[in-house]
C-alpha atoms as a PDB file:
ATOM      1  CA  UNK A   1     100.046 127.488 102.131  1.00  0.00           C
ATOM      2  CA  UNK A   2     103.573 127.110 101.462  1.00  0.00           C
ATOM      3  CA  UNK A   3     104.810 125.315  98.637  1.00  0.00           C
ATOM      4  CA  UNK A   4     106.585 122.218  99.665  1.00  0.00           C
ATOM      5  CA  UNK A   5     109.813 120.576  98.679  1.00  0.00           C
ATOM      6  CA  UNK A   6     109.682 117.426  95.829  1.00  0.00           C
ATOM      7  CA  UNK A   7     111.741 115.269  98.541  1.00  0.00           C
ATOM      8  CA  UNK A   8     113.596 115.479 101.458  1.00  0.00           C
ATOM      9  CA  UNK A   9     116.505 113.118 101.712  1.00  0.00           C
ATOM     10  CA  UNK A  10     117.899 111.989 105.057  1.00  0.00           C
ATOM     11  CA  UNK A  11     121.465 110.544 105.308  1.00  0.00           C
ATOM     12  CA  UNK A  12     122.129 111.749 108.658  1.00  0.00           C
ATOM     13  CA  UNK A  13     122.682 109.019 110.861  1.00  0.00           C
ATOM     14  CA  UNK A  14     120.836 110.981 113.668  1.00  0.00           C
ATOM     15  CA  UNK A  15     118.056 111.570 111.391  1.00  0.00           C
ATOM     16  CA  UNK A  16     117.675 107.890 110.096  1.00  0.00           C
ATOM     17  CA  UNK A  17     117.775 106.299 113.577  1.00  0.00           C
ATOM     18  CA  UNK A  18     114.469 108.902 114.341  1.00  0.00           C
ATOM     19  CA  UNK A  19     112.785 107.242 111.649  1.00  0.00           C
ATOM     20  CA  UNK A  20     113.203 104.051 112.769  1.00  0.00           C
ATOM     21  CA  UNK A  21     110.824 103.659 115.820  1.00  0.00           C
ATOM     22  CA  UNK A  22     107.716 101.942 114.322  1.00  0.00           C
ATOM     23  CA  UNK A  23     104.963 104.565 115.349  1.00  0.00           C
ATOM     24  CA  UNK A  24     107.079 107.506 113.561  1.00  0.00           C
ATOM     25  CA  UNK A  25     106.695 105.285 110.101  1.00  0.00           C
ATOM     26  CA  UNK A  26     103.357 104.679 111.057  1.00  0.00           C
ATOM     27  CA  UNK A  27     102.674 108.640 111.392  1.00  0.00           C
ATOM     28  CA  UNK A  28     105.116 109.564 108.432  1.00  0.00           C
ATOM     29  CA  UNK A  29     103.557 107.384 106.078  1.00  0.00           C
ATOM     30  CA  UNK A  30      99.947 109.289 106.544  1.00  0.00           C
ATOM     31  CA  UNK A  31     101.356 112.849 106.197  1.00  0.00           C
ATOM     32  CA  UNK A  32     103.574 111.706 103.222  1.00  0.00           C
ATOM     33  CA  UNK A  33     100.333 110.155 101.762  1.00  0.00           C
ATOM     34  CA  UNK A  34      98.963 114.209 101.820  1.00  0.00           C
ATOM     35  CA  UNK A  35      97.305 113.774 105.066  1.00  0.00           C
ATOM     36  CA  UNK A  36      96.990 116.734 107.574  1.00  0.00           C
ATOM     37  CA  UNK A  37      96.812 115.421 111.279  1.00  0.00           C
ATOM     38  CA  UNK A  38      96.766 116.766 114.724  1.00  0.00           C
ATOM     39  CA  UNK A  39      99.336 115.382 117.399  1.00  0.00           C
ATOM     40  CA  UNK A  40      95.920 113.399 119.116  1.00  0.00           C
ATOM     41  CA  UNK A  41      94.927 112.211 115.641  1.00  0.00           C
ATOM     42  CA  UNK A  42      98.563 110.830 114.941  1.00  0.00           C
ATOM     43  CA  UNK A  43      98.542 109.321 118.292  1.00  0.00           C
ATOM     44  CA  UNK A  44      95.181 107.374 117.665  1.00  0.00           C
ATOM     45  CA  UNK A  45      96.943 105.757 114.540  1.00  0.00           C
ATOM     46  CA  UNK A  46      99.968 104.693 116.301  1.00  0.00           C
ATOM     47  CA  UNK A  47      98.208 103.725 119.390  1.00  0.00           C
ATOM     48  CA  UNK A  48     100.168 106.384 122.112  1.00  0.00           C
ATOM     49  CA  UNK A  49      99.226 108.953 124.045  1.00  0.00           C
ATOM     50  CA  UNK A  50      99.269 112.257 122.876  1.00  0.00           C
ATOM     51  CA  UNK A  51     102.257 113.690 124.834  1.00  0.00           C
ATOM     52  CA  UNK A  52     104.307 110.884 123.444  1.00  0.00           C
ATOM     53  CA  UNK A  53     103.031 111.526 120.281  1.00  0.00           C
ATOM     54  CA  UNK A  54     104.447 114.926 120.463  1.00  0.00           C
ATOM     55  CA  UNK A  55     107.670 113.872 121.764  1.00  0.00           C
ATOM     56  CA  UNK A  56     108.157 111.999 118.482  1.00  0.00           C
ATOM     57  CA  UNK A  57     106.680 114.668 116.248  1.00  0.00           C
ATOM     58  CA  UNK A  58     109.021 117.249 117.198  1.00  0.00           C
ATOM     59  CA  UNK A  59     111.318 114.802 117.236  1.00  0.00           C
ATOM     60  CA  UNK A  60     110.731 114.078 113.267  1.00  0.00           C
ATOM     61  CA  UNK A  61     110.657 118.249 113.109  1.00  0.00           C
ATOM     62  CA  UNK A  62     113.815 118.731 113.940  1.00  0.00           C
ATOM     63  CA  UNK A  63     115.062 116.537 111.139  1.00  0.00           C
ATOM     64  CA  UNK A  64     113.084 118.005 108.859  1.00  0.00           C
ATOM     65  CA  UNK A  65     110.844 115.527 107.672  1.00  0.00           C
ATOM     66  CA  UNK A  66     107.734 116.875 108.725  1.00  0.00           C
ATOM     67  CA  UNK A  67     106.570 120.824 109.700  1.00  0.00           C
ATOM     68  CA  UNK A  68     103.434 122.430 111.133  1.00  0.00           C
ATOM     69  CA  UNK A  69     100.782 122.890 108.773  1.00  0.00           C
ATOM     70  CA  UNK A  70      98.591 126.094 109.540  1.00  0.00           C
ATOM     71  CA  UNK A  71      96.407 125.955 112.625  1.00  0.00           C
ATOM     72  CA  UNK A  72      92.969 124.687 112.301  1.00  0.00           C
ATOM     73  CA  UNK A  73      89.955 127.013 112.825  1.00  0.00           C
ATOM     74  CA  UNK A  74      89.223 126.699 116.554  1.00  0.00           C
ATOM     75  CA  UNK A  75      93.072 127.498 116.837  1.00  0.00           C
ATOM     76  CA  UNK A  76      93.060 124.551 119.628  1.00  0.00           C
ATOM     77  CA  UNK A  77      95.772 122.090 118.031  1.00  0.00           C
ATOM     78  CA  UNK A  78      97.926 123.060 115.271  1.00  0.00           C
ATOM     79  CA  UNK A  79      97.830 119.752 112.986  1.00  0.00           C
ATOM     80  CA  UNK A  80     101.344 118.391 111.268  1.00  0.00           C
ATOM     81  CA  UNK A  81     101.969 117.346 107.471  1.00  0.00           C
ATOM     82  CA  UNK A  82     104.809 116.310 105.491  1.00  0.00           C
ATOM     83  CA  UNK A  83     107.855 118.741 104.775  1.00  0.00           C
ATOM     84  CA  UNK A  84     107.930 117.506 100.796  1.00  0.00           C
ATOM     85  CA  UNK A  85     106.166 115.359  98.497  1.00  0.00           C
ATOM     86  CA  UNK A  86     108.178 112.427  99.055  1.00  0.00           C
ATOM     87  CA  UNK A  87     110.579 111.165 101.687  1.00  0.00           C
ATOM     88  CA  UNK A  88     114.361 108.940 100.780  1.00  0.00           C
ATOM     89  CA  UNK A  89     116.557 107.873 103.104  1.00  0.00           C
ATOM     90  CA  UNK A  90     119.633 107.438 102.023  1.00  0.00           C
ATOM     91  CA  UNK A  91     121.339 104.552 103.817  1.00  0.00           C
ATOM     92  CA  UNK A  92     124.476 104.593 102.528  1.00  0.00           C
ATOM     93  CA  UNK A  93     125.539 106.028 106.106  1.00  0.00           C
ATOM     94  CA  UNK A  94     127.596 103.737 108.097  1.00  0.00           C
ATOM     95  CA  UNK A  95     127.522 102.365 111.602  1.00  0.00           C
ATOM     96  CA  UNK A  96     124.230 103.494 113.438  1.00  0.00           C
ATOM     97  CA  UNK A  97     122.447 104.823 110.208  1.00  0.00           C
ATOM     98  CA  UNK A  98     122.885 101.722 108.153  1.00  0.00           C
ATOM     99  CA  UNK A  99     121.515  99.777 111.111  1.00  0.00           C
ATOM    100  CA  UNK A 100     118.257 102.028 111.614  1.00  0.00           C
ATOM    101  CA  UNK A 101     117.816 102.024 107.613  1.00  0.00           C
ATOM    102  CA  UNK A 102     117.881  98.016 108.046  1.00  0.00           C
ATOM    103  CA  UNK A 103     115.092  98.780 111.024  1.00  0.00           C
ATOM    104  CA  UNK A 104     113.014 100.933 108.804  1.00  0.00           C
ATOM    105  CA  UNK A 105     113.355  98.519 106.044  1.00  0.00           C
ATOM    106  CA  UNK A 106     112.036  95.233 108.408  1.00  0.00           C
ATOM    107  CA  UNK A 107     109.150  97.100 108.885  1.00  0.00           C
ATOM    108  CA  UNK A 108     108.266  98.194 105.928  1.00  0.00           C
ATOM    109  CA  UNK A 109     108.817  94.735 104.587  1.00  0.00           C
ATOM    110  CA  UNK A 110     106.240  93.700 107.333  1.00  0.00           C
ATOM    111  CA  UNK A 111     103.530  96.257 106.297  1.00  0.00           C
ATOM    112  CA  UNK A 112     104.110  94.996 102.086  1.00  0.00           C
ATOM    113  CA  UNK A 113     103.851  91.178 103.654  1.00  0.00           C
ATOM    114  CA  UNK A 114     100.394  92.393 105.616  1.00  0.00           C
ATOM    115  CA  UNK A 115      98.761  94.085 102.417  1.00  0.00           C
ATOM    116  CA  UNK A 116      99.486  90.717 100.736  1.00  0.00           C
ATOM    117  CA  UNK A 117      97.882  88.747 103.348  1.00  0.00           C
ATOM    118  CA  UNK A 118      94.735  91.364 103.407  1.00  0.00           C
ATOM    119  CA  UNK A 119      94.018  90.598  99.937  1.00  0.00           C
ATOM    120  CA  UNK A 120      90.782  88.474  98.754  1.00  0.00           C
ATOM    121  CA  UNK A 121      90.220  86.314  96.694  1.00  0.00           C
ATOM    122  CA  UNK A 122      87.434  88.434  95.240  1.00  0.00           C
ATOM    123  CA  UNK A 123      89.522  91.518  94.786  1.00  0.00           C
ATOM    124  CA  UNK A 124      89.447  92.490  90.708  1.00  0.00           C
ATOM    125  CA  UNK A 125      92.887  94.793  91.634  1.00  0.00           C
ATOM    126  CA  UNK A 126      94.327  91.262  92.815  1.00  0.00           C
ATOM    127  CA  UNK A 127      95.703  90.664  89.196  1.00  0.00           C
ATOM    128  CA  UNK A 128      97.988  93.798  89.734  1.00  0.00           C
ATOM    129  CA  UNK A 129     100.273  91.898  92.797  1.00  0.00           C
ATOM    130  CA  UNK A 130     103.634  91.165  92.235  1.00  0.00           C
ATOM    131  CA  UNK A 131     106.710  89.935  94.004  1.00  0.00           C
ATOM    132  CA  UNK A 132     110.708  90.353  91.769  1.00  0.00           C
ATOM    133  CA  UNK A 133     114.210  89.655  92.977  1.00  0.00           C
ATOM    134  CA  UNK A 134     116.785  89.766  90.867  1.00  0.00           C
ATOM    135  CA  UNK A 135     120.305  89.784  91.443  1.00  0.00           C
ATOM    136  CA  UNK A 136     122.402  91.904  88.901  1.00  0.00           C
ATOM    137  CA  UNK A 137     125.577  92.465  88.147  1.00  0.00           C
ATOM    138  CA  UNK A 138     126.616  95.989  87.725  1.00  0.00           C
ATOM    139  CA  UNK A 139     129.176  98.961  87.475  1.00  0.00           C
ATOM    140  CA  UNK A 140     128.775 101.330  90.305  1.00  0.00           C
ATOM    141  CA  UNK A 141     128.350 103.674  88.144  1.00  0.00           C
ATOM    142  CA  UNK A 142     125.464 101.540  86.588  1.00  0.00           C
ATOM    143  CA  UNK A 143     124.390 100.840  90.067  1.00  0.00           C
ATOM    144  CA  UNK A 144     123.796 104.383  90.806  1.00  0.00           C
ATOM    145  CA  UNK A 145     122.085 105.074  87.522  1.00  0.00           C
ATOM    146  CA  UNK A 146     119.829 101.972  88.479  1.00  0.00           C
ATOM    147  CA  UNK A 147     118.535 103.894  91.521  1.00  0.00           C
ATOM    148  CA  UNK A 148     117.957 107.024  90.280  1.00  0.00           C
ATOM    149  CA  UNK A 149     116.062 105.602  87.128  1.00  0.00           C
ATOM    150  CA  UNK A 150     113.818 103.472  90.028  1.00  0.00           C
ATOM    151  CA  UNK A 151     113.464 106.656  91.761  1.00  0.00           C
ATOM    152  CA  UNK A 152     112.547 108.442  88.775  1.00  0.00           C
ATOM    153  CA  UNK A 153     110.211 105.846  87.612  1.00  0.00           C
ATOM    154  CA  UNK A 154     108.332 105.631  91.155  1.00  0.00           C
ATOM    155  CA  UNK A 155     108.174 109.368  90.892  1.00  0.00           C
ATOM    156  CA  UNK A 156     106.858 109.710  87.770  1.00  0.00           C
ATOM    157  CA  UNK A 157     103.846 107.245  88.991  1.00  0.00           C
ATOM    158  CA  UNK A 158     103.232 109.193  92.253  1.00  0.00           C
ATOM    159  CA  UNK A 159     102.584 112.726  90.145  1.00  0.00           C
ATOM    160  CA  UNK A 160     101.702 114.152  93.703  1.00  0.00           C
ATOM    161  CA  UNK A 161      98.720 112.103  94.473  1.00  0.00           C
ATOM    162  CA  UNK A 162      97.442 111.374  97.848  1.00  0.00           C
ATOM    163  CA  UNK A 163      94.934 110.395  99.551  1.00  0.00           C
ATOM    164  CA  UNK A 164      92.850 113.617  99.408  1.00  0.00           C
ATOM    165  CA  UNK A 165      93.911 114.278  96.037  1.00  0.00           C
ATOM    166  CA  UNK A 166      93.909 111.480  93.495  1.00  0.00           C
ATOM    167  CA  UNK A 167      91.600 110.186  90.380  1.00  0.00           C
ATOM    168  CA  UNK A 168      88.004 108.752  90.436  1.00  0.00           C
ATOM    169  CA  UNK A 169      89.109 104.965  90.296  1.00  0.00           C
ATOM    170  CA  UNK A 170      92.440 104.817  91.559  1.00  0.00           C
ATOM    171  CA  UNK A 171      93.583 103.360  94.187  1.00  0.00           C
ATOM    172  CA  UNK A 172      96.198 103.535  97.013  1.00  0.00           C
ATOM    173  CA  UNK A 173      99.183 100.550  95.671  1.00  0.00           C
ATOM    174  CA  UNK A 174     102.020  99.932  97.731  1.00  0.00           C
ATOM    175  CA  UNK A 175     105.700  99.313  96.529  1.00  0.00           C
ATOM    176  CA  UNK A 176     108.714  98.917  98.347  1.00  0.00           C
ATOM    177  CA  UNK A 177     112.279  98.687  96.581  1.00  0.00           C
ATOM    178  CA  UNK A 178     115.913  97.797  97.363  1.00  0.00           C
ATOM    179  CA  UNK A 179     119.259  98.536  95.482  1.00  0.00           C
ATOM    180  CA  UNK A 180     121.903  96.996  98.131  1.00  0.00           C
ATOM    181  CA  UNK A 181     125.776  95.964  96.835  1.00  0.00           C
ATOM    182  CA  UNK A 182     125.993  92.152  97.768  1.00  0.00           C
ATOM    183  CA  UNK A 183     128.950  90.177  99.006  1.00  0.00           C
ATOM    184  CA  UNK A 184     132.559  92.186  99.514  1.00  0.00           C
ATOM    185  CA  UNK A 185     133.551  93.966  96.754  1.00  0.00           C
ATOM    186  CA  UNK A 186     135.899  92.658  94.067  1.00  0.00           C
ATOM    187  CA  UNK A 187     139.334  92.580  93.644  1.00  0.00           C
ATOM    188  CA  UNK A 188     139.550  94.582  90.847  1.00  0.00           C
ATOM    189  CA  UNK A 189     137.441  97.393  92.171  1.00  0.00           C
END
């Protein structure tokens, strides 16, 4: 097998807005979480048929975020997985690509808001939840540096786990973060 990129970063406008549609993050999530999957099997998780599944997964392999993995041993239905280890959009783009990155980001606010609701009572990993906010004020440059070091610090976490490749006793934890300017920029900028 091939050895895959760290990340792939999409800023294409194009590219974001083909992210956006709900069963594509559904799909990209699973092959970016190290799982191998047939167009049938993807279509099962995001409850289509397998011909539109296939529309959307050549779709998201022409942007390069995901690529054919090698064909299984009955040669019937070559599965998909991710192009890298880990996928950013960058959503600086204006117009159309802000908009879809504001789509992508709704949902996967929606998903974090349904693991939260999914937890028991009785869970011993409960302890672990959190929620932070914060509004800063920065430099861009200090802005920029604030990304990278979240990035960085995510990254360092993920060490290329996944779901068929991880620790006795760990566990799959979500996290979802934002760095977006607020308000017009100042005067004095």
């Amino acid at each position: 097998m091939a050895k895959q990129q760290r990340v792939v970063v999409i800023s294409d406008p194009q590219a974001i807005r083909a992210l956006a549609h709900p069963a594509r993050q559904q799909v990209i999530d699973e092959l970016y979480n190290g799982r191998v999957l047939t167009a049938t099997e993807c279509a099962e998780l995001a409850g289509l048929t397998p011909s539109a599944m296939s529309y959307h997964l050549r779709a998201l392999e022409k942007w390069g975020i995901i690529e054919r993995a090698e064909e299984t041993a009955d040669g019937r239905e070559r599965p998909w997985r991710s192009k890298a280890a880990s996928l950013r959009i960058d959503s600086t783009s204006a117009g159309a690509g802000r908009l879809a990155g504001q789509a992508i980001m709704r949902t996967a606010v929606d998903r974090i808001l349904a693991q939260f609701e999914e937890l028991s009572d009785e869970d011993p990993w409960d302890d672990i939840s959190m929620m932070s906010r914060s509004r800063l004020w920065l430099t861009h440059d200090e802005a920029v540096r604030f990304g990278q070091e979240l990035s960085e610090l995510v990254d360092r976490y993920k060490q290329h786990r996944t779901q068929s490749d991880h620790p006795a006793g760990s566990r799959a934890v979500g996290s979802l973060y934002a760095v977006v300017p607020l308000g017009k920029p100042p005067e004095d900028s």
